[in-house]
C-alpha atoms as a PDB file:
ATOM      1  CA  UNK A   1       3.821 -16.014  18.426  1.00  0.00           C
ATOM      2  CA  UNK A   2       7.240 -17.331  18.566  1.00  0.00           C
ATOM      3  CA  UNK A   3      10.835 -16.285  18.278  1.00  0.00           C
ATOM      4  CA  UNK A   4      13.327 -18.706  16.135  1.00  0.00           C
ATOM      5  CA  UNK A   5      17.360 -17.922  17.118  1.00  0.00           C
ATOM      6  CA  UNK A   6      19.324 -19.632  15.057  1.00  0.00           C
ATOM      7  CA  UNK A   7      22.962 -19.317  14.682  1.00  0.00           C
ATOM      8  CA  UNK A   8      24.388 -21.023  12.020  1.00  0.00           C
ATOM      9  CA  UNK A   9      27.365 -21.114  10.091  1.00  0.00           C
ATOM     10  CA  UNK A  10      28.452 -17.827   8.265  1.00  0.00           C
ATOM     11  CA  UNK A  11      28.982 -19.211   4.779  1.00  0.00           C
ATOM     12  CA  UNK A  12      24.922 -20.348   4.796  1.00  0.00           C
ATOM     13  CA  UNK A  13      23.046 -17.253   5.490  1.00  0.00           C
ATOM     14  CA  UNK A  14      22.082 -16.702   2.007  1.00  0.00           C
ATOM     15  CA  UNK A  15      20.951 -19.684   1.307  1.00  0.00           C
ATOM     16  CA  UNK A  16      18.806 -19.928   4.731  1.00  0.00           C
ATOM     17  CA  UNK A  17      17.838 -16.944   4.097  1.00  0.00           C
ATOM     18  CA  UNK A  18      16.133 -17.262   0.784  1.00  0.00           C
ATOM     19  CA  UNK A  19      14.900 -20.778   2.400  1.00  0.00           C
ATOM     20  CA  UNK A  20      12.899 -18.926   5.127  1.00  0.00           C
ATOM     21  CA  UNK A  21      11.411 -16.073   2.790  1.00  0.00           C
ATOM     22  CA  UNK A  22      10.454 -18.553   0.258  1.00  0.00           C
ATOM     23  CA  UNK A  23       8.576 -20.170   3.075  1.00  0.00           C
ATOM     24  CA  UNK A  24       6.851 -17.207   4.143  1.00  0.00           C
ATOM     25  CA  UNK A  25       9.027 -15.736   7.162  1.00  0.00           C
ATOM     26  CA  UNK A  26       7.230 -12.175   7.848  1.00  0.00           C
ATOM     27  CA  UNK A  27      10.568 -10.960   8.645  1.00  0.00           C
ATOM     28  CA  UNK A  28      14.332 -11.915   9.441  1.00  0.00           C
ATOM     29  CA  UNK A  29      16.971 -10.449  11.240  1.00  0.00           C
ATOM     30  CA  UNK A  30      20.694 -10.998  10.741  1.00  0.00           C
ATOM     31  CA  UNK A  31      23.470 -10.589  12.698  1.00  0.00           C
ATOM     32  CA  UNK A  32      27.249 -11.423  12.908  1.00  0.00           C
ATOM     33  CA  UNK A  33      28.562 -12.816  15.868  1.00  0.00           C
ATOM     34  CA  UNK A  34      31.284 -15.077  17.369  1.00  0.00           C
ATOM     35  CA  UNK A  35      30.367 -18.301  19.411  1.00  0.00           C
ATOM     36  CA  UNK A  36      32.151 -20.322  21.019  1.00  0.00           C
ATOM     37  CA  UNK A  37      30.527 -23.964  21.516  1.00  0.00           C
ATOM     38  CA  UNK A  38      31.365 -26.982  23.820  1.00  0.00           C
ATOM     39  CA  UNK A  39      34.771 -27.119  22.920  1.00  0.00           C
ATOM     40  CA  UNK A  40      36.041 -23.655  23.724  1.00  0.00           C
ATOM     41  CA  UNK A  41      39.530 -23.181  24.787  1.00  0.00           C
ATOM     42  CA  UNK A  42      40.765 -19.468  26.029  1.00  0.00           C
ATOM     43  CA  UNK A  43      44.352 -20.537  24.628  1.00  0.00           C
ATOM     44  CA  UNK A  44      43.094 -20.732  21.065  1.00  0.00           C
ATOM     45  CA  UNK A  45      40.126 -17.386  20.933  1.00  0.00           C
ATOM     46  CA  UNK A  46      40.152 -14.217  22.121  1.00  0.00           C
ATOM     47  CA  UNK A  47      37.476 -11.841  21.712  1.00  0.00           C
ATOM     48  CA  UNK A  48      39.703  -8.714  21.884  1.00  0.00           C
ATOM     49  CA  UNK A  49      39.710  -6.773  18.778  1.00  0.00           C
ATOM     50  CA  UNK A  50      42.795  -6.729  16.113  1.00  0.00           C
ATOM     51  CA  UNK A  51      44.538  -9.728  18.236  1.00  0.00           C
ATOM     52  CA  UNK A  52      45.248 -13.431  16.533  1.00  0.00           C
ATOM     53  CA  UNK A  53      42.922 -15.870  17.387  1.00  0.00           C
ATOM     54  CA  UNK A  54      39.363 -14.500  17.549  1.00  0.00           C
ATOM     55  CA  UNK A  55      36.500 -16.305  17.979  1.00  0.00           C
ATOM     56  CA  UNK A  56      34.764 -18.425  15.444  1.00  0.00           C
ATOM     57  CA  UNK A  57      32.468 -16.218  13.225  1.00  0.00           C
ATOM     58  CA  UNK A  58      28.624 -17.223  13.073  1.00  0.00           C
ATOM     59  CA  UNK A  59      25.691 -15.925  11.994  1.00  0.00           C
ATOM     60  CA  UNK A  60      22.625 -15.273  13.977  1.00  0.00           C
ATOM     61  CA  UNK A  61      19.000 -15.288  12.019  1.00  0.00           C
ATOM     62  CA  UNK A  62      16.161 -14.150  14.205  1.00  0.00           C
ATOM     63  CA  UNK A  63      12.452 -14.610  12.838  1.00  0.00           C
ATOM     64  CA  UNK A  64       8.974 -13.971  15.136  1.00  0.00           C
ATOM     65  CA  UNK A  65       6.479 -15.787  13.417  1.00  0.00           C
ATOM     66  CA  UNK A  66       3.062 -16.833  14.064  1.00  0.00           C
ATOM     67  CA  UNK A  67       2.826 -19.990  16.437  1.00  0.00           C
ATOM     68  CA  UNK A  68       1.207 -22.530  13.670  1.00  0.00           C
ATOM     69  CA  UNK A  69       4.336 -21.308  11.342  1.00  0.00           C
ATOM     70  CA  UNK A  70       7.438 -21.926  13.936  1.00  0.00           C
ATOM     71  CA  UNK A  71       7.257 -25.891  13.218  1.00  0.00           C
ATOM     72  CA  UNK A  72       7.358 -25.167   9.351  1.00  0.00           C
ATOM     73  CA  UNK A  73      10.460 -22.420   9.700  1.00  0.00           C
ATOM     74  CA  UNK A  74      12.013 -24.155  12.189  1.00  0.00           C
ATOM     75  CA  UNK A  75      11.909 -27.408   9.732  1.00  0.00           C
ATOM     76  CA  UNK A  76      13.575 -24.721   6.879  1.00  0.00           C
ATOM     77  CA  UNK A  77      16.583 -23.419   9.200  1.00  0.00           C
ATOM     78  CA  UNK A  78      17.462 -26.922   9.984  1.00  0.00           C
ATOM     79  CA  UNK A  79      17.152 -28.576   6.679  1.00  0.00           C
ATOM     80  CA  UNK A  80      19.201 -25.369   4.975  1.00  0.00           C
ATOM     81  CA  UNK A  81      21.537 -24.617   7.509  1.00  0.00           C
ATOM     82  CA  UNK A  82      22.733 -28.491   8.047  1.00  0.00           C
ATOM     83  CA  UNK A  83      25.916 -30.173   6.461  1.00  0.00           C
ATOM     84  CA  UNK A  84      25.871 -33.021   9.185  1.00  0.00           C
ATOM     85  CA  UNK A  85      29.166 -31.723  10.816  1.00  0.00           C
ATOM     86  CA  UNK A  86      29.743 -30.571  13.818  1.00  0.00           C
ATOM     87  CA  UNK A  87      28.994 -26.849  14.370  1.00  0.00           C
ATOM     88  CA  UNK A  88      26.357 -26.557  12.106  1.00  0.00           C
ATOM     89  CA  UNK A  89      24.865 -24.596  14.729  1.00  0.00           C
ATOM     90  CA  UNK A  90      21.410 -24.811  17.274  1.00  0.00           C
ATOM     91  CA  UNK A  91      18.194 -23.172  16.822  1.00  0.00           C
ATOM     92  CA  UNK A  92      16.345 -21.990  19.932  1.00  0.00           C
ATOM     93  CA  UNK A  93      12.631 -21.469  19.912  1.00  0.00           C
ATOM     94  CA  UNK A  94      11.094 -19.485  22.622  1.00  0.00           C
ATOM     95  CA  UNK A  95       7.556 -17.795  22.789  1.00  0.00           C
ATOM     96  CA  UNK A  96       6.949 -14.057  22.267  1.00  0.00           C
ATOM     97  CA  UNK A  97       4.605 -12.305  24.739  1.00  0.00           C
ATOM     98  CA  UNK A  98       3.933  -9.272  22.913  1.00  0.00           C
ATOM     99  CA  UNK A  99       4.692  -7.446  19.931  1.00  0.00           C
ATOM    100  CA  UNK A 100       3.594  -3.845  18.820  1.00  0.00           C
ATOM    101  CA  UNK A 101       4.461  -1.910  15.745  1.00  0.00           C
ATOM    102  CA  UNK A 102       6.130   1.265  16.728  1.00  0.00           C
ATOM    103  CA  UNK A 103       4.740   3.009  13.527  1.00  0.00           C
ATOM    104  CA  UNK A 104       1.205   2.287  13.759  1.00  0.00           C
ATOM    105  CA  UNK A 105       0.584   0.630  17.107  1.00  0.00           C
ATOM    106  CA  UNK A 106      -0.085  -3.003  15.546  1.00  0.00           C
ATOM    107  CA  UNK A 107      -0.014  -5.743  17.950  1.00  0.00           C
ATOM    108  CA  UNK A 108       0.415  -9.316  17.812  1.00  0.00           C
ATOM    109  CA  UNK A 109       0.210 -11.043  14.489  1.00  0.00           C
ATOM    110  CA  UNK A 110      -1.051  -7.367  12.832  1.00  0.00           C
ATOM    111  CA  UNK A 111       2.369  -6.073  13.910  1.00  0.00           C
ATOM    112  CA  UNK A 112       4.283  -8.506  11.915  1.00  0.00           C
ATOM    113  CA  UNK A 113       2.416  -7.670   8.901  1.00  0.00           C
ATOM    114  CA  UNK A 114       4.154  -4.905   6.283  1.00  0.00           C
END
């Protein structure tokens, strides 16, 4: 198995979104975040809450899939999320050791199943 971490820009997670479930993700997570790439400067963002200046805010779209699928979703998030600009975002894929189902005690593949 294999975990895809993408974060992208906020404005495209609906459209990635629907990308990756049309192409069969099992499952996706969202969350908001704030990044800060190469080009951070402390003058310009703060991450202190309710103060001018925060942080850039991106989008962070987690999917474990099955190994032979990561190429294929990995392939989606890139082609979806892109504009060709700069801070489009990265996509990190890493492998996944183990997975169980709390609910049922699934494992592996099984326990990305509905």
């Amino acid at each position: 198995m294999r975990l895809l971490k993408a974060f992208i820009r906020i404005g495209r997670v609906d459209t990635v979104v629907r990308a990756l479930q049309k192409a069969g993700a099992p499952g996706i997570t969202i969350s908001h975040v704030h990044g800060v790439g190469y080009d951070y400067d402390p003058q310009e963002y703060t991450f202190a809450p309710g103060v001018e200046g925060k942080a850039p805010e991106v989008a962070k779209i987690e999917v474990v899939c099955r190994r032979d699928d990561a190429g294929r979703l990995l392939r989606t998030v890139v082609e979806t999320a892109g504009s060709g600009c700069r801070g489009d975002g990265i996509v990190f894929v890493t492998p996944v050791e183990r997975a169980v189902k709390i609910r049922n005690g699934a494992e592996g593949t099984e326990a990305l199943q509905s």
